[in-house]
PDB file of N, CA and C in Angstrom:
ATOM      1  N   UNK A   1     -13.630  -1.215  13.927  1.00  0.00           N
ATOM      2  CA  UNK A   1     -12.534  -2.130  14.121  1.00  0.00           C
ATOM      3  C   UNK A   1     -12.863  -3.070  15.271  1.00  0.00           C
ATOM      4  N   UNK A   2     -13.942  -3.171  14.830  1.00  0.00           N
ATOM      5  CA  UNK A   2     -13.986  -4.154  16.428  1.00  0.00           C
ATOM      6  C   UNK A   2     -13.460  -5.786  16.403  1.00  0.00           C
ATOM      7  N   UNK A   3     -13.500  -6.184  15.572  1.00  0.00           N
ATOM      8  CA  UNK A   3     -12.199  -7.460  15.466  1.00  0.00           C
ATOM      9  C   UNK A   3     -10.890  -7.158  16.016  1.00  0.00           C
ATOM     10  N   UNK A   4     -10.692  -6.262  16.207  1.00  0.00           N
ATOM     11  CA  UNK A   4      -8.910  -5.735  15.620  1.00  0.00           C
ATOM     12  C   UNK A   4      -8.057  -5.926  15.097  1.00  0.00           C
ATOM     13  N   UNK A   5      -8.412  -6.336  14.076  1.00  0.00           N
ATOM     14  CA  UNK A   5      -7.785  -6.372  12.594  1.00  0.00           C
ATOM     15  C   UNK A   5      -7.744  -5.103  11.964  1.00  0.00           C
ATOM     16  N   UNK A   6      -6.352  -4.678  11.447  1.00  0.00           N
ATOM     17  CA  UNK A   6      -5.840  -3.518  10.760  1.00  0.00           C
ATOM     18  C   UNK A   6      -5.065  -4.348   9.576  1.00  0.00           C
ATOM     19  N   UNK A   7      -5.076  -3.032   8.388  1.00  0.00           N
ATOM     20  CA  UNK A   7      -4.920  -3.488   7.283  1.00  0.00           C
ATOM     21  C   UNK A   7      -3.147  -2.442   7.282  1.00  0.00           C
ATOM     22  N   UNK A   8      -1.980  -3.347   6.997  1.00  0.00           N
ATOM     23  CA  UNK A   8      -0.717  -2.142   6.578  1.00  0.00           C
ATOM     24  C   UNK A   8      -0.599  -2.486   5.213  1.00  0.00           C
ATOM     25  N   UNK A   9      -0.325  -1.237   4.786  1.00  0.00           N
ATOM     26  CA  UNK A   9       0.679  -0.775   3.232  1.00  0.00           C
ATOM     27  C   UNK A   9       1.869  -0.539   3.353  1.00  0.00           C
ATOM     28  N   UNK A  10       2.821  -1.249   2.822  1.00  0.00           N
ATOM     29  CA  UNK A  10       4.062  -1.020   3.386  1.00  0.00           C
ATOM     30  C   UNK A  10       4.768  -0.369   1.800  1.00  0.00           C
ATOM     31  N   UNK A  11       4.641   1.071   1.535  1.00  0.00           N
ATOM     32  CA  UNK A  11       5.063   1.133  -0.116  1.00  0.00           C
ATOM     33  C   UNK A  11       6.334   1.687  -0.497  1.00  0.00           C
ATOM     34  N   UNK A  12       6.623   1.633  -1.586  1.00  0.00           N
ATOM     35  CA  UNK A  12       7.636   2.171  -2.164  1.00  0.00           C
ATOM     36  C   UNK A  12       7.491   2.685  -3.824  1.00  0.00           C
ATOM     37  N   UNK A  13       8.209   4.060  -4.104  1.00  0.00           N
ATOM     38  CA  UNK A  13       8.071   4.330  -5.481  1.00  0.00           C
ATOM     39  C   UNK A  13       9.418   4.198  -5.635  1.00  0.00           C
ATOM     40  N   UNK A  14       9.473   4.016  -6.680  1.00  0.00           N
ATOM     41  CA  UNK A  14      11.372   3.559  -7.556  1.00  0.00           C
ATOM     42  C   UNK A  14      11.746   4.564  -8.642  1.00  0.00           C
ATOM     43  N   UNK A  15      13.192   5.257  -8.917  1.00  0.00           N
ATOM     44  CA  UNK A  15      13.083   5.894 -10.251  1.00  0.00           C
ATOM     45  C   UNK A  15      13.536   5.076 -11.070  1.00  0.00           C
ATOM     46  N   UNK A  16      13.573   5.434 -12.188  1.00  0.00           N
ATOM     47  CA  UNK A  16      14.364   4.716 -13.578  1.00  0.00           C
ATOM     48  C   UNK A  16      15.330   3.669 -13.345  1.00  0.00           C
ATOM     49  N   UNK A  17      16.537   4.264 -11.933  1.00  0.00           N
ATOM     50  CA  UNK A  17      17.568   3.155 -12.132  1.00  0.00           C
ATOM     51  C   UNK A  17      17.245   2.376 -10.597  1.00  0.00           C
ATOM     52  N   UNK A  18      15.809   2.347 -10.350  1.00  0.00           N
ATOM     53  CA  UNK A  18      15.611   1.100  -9.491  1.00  0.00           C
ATOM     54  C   UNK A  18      15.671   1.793  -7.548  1.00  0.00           C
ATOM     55  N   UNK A  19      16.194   2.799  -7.945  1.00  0.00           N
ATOM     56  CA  UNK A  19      16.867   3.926  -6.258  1.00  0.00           C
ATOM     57  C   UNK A  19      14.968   3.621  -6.060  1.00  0.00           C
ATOM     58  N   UNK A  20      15.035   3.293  -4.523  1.00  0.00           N
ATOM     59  CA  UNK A  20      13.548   4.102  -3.876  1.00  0.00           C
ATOM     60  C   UNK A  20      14.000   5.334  -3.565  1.00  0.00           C
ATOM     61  N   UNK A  21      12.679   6.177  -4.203  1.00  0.00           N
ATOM     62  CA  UNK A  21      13.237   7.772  -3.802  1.00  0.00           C
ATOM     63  C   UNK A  21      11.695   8.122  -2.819  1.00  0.00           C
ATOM     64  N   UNK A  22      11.088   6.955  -1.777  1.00  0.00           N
ATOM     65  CA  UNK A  22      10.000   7.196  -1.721  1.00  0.00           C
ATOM     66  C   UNK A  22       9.677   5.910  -0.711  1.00  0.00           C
ATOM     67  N   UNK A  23       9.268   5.946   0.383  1.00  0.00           N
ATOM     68  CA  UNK A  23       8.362   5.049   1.334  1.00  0.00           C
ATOM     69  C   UNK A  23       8.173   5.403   2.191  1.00  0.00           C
ATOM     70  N   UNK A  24       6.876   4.695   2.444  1.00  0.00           N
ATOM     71  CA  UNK A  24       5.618   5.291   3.292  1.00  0.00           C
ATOM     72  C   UNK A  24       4.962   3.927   3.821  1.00  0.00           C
ATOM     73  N   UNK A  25       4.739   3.856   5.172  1.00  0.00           N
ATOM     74  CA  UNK A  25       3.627   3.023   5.953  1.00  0.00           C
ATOM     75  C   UNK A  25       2.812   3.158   6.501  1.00  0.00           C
ATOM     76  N   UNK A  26       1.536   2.867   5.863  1.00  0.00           N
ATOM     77  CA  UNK A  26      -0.121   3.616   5.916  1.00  0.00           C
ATOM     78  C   UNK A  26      -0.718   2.273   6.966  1.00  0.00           C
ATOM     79  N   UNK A  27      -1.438   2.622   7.319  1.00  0.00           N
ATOM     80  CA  UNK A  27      -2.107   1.108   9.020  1.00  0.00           C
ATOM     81  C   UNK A  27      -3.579   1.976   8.449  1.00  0.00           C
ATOM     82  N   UNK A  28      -4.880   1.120   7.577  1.00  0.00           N
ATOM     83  CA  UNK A  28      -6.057   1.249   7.319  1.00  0.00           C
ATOM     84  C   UNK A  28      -7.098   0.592   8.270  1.00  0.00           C
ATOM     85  N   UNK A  29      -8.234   0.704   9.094  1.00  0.00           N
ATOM     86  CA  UNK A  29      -9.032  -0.031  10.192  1.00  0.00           C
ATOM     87  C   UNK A  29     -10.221  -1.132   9.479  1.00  0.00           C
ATOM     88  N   UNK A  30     -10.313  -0.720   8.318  1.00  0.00           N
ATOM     89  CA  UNK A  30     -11.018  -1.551   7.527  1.00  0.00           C
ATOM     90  C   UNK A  30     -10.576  -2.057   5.495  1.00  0.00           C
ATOM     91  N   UNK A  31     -10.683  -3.282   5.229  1.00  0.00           N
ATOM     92  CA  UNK A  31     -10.138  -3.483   3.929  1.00  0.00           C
ATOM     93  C   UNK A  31     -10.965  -2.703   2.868  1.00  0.00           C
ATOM     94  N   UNK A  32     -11.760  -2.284   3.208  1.00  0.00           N
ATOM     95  CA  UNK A  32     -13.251  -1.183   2.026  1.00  0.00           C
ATOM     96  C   UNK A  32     -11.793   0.104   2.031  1.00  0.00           C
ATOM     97  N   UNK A  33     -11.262   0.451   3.018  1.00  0.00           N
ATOM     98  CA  UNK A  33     -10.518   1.330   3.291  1.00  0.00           C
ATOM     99  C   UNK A  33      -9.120   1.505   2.460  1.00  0.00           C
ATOM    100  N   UNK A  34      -8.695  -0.121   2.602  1.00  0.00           N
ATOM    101  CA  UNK A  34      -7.482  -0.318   1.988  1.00  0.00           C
ATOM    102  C   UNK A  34      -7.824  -0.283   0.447  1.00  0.00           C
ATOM    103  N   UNK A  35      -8.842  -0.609   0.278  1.00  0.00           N
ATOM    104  CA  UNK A  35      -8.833  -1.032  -1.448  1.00  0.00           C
ATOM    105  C   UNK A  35      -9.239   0.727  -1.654  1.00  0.00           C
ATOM    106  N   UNK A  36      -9.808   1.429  -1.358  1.00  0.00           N
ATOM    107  CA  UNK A  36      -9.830   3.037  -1.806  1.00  0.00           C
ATOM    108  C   UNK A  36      -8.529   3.405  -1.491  1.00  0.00           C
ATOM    109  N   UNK A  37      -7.682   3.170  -0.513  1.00  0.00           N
ATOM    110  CA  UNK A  37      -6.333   3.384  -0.959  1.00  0.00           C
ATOM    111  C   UNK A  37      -5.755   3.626  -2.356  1.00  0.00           C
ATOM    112  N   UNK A  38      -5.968   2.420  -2.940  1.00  0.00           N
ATOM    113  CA  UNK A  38      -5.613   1.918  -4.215  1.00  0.00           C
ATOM    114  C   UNK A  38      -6.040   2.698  -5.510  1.00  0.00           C
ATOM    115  N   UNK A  39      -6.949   3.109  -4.976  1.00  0.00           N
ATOM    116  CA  UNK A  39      -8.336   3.606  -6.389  1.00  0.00           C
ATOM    117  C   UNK A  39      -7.198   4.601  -7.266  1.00  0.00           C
ATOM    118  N   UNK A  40      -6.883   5.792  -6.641  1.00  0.00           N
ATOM    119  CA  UNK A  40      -5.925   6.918  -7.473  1.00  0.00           C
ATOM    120  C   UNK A  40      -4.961   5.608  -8.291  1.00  0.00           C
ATOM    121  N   UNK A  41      -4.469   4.678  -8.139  1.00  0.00           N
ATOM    122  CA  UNK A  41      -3.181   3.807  -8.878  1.00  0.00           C
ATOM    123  C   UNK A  41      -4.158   3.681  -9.966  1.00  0.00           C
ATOM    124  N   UNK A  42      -5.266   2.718  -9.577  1.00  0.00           N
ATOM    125  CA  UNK A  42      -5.846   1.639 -10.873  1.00  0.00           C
ATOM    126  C   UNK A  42      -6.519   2.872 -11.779  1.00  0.00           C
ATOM    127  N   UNK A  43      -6.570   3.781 -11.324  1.00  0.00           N
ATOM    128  CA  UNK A  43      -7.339   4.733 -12.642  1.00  0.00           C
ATOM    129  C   UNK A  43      -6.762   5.311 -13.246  1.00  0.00           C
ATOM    130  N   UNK A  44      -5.451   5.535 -12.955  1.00  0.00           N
ATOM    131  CA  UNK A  44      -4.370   5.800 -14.102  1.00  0.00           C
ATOM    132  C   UNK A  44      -4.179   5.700 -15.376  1.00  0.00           C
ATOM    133  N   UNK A  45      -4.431   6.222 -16.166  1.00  0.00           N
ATOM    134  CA  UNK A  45      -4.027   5.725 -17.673  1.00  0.00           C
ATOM    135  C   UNK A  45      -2.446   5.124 -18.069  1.00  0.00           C
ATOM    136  N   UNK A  46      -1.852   4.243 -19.055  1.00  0.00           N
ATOM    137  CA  UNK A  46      -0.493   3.924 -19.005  1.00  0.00           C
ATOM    138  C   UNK A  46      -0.129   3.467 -18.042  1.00  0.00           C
ATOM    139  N   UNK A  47      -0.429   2.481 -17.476  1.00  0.00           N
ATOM    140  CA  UNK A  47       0.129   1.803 -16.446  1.00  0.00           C
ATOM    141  C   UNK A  47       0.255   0.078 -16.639  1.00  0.00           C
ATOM    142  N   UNK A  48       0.749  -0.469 -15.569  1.00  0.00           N
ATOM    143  CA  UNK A  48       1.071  -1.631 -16.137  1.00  0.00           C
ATOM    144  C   UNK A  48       0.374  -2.134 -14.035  1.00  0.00           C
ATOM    145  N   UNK A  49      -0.709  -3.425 -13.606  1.00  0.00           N
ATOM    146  CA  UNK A  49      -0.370  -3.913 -12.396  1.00  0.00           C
ATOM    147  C   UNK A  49      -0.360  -4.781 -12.993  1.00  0.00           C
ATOM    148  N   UNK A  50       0.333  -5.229 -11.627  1.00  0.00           N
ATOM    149  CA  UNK A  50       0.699  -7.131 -11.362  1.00  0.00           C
ATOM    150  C   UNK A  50       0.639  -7.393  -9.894  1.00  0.00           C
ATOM    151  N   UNK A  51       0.100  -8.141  -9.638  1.00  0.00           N
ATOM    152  CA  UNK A  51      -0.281  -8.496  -8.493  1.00  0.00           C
ATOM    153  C   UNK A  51       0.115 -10.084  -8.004  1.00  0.00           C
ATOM    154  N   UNK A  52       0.840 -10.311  -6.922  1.00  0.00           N
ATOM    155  CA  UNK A  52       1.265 -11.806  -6.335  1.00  0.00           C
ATOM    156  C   UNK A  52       0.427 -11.499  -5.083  1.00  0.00           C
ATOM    157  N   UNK A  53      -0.564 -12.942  -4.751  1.00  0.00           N
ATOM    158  CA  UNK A  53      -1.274 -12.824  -4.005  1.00  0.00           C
ATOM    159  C   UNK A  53      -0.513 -13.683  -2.948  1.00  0.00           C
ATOM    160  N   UNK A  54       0.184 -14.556  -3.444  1.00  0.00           N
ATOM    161  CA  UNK A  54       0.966 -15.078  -2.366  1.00  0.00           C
ATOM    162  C   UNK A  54       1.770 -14.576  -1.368  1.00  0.00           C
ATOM    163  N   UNK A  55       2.663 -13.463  -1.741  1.00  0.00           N
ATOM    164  CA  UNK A  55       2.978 -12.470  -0.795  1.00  0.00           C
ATOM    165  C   UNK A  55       2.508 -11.526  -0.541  1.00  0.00           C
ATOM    166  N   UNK A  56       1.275 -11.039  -0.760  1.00  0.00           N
ATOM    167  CA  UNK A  56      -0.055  -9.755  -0.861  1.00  0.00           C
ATOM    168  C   UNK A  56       1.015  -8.868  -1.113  1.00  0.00           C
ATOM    169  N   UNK A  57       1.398  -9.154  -2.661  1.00  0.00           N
ATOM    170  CA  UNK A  57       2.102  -7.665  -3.123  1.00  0.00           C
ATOM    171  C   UNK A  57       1.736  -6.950  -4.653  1.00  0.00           C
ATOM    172  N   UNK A  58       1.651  -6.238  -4.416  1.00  0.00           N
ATOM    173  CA  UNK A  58       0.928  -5.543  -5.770  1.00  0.00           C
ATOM    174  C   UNK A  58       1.996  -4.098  -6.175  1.00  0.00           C
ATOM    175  N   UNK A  59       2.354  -4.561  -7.580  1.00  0.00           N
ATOM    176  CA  UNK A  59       3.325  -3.531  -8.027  1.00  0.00           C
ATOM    177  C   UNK A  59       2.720  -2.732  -9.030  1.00  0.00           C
ATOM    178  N   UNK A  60       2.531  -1.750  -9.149  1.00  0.00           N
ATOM    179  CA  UNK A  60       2.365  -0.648 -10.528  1.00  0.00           C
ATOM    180  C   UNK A  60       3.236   0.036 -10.999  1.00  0.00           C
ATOM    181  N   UNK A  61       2.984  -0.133 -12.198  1.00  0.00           N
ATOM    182  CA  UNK A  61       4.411   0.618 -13.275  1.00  0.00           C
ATOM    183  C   UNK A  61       3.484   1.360 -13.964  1.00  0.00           C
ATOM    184  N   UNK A  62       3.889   2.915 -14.131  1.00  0.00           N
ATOM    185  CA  UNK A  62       3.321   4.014 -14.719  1.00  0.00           C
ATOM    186  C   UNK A  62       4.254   4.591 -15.646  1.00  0.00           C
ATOM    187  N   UNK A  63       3.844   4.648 -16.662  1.00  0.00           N
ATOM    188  CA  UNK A  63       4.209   5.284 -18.322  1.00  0.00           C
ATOM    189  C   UNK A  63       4.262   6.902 -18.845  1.00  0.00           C
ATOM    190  N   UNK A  64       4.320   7.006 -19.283  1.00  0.00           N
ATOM    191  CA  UNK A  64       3.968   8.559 -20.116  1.00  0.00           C
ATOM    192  C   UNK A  64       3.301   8.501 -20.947  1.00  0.00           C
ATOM    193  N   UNK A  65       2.794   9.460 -21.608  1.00  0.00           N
ATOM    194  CA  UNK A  65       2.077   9.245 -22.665  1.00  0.00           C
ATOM    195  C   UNK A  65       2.880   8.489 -24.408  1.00  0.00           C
ATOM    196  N   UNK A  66       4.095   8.584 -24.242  1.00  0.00           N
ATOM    197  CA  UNK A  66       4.883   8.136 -25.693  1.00  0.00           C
ATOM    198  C   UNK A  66       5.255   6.652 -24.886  1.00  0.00           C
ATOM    199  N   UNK A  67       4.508   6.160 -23.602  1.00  0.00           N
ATOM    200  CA  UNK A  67       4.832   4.902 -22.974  1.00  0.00           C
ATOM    201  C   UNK A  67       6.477   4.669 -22.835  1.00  0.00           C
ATOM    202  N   UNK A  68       6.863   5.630 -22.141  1.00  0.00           N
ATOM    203  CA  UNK A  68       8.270   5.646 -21.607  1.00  0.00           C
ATOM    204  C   UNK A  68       7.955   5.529 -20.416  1.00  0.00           C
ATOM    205  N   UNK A  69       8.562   4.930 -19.224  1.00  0.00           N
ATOM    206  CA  UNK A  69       8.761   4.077 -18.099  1.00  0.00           C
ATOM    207  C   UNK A  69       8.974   5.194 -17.126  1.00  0.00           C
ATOM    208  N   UNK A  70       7.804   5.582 -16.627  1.00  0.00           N
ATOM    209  CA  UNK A  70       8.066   7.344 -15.179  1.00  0.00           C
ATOM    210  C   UNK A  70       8.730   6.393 -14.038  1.00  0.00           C
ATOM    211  N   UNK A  71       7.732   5.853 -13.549  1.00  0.00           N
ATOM    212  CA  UNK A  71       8.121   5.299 -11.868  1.00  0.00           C
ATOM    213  C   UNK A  71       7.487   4.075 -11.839  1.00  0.00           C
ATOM    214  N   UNK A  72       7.518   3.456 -10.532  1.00  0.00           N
ATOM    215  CA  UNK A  72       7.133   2.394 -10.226  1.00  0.00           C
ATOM    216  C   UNK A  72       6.810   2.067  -8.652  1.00  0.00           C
ATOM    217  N   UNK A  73       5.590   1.763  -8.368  1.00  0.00           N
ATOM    218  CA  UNK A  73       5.315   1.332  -7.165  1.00  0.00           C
ATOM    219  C   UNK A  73       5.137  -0.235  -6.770  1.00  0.00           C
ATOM    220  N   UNK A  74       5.718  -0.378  -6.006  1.00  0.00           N
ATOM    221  CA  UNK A  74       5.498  -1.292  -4.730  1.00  0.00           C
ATOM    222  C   UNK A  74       5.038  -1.710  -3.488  1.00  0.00           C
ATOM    223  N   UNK A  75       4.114  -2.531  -3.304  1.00  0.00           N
ATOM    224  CA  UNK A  75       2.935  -2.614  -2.373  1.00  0.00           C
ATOM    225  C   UNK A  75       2.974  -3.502  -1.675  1.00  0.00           C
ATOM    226  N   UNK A  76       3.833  -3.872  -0.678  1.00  0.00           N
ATOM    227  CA  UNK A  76       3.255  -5.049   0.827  1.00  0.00           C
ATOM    228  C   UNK A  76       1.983  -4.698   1.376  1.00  0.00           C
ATOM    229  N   UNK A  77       1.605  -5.835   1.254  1.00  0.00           N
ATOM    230  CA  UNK A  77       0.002  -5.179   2.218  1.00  0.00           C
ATOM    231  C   UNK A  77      -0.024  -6.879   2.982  1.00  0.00           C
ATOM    232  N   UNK A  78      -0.494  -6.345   4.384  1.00  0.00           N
ATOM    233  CA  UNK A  78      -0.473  -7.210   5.144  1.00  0.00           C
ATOM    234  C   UNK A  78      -1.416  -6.795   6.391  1.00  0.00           C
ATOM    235  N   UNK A  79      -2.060  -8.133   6.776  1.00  0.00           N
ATOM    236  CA  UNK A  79      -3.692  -7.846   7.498  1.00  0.00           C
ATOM    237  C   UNK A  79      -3.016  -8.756   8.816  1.00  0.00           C
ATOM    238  N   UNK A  80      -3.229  -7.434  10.138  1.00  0.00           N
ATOM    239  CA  UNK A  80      -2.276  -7.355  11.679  1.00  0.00           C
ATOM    240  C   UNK A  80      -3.434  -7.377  12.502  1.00  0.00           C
ATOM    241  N   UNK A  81      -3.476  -8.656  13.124  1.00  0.00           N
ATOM    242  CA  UNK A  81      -4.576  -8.517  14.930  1.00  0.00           C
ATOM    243  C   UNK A  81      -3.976  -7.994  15.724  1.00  0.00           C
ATOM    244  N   UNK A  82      -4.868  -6.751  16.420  1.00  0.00           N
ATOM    245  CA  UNK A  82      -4.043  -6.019  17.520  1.00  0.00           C
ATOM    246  C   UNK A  82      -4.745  -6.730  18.823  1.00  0.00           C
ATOM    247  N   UNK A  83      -4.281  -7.595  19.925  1.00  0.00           N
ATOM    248  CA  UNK A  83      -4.385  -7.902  20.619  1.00  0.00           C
ATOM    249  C   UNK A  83      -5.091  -6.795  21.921  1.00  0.00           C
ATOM    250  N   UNK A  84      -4.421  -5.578  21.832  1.00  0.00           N
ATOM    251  CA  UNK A  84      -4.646  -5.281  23.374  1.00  0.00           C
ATOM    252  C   UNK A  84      -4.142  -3.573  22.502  1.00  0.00           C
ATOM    253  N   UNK A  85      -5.209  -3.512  21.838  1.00  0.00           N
ATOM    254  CA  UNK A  85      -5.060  -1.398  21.392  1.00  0.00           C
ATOM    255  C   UNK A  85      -4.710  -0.644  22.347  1.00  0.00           C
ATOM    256  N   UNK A  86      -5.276  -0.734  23.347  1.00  0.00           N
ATOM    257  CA  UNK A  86      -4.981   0.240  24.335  1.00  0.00           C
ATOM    258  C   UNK A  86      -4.584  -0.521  25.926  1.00  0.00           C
ATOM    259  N   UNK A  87      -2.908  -0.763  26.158  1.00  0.00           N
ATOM    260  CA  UNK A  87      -2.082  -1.340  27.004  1.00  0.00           C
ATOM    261  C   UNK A  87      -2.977  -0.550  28.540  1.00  0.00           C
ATOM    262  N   UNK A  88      -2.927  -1.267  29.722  1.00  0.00           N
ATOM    263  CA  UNK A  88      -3.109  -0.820  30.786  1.00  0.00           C
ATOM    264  C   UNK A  88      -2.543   0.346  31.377  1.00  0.00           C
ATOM    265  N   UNK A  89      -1.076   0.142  30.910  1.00  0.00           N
ATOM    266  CA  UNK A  89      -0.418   1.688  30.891  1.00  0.00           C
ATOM    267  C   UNK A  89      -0.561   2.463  30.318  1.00  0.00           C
ATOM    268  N   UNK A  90      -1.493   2.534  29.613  1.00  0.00           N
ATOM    269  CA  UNK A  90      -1.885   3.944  28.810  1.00  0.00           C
ATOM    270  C   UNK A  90      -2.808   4.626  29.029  1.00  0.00           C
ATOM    271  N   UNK A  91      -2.847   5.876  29.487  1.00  0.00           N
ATOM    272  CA  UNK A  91      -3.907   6.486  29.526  1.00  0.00           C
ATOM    273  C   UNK A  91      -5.272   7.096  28.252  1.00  0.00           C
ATOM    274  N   UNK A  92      -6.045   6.571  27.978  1.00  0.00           N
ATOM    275  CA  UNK A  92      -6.967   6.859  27.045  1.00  0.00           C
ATOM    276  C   UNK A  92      -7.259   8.415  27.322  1.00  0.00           C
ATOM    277  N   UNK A  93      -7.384   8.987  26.529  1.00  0.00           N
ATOM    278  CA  UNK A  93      -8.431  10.625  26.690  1.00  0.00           C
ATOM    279  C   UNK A  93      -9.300  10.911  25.655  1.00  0.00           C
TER     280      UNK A  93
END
C-alpha cells in the first residue's frame, strides 16, 4: 500500500421483498485484492450481473436452479487516499 490508496466494498444482500437482511464493509489494500473479492459471485451458476461504472456499483442477482429469484447483492465500491495511516497520536506496535 504504499500509495495509500485502499479499495471499500460497501455491500448489501436483499430478500425477495427488497428488506436488506445483510451488510457488510470490507477496506481491501490492493484492487488484485478487490477483484478476488468478487471471484465466489462471478462463478456462480444462475445469476444475473450488471454493473454501472459510473457509480462503481455492481449488483448480482442469484437464481435457483428452476431460475426462481434467491437473493440479490449490491456493491459500492469506492477507491479512498489515506493521507496520514498512522496519526501522531497513535502509538504504532
Amino acid at each position: 500500500m504504499s500509495d495509500n490508496t485502499v479499495y471499500v466494498i460497501d455491500g448489501r444482500r436483499y430478500a425477495r421483498n427488497g428488506e436488506i437482511v445483510e451488510h457488510n464493509v470490507h477496506v481491501y489494500s490492493s484492487y488484485q485484492n478487490l477483484i478476488a473479492a468478487f471471484k465466489p459471485f462471478l462463478e456462480v451458476s444462475n445469476k444475473e450481473v450488471h454493473m454501472n461504472g459510473k457509480n462503481e456499483m455492481l449488483q448480482v442477482r442469484i437464481y435457483d436452479p428452476s431460475n426462481q429469484f434467491l437473493t440479490k447483492y449490491k456493491f459500492d465500491i469506492y477507491e479512498k487516499k489515506i493521507d496520514n495511516f498512522f496519526p501522531s497520536t497513535t502509538e504504532h506496535i
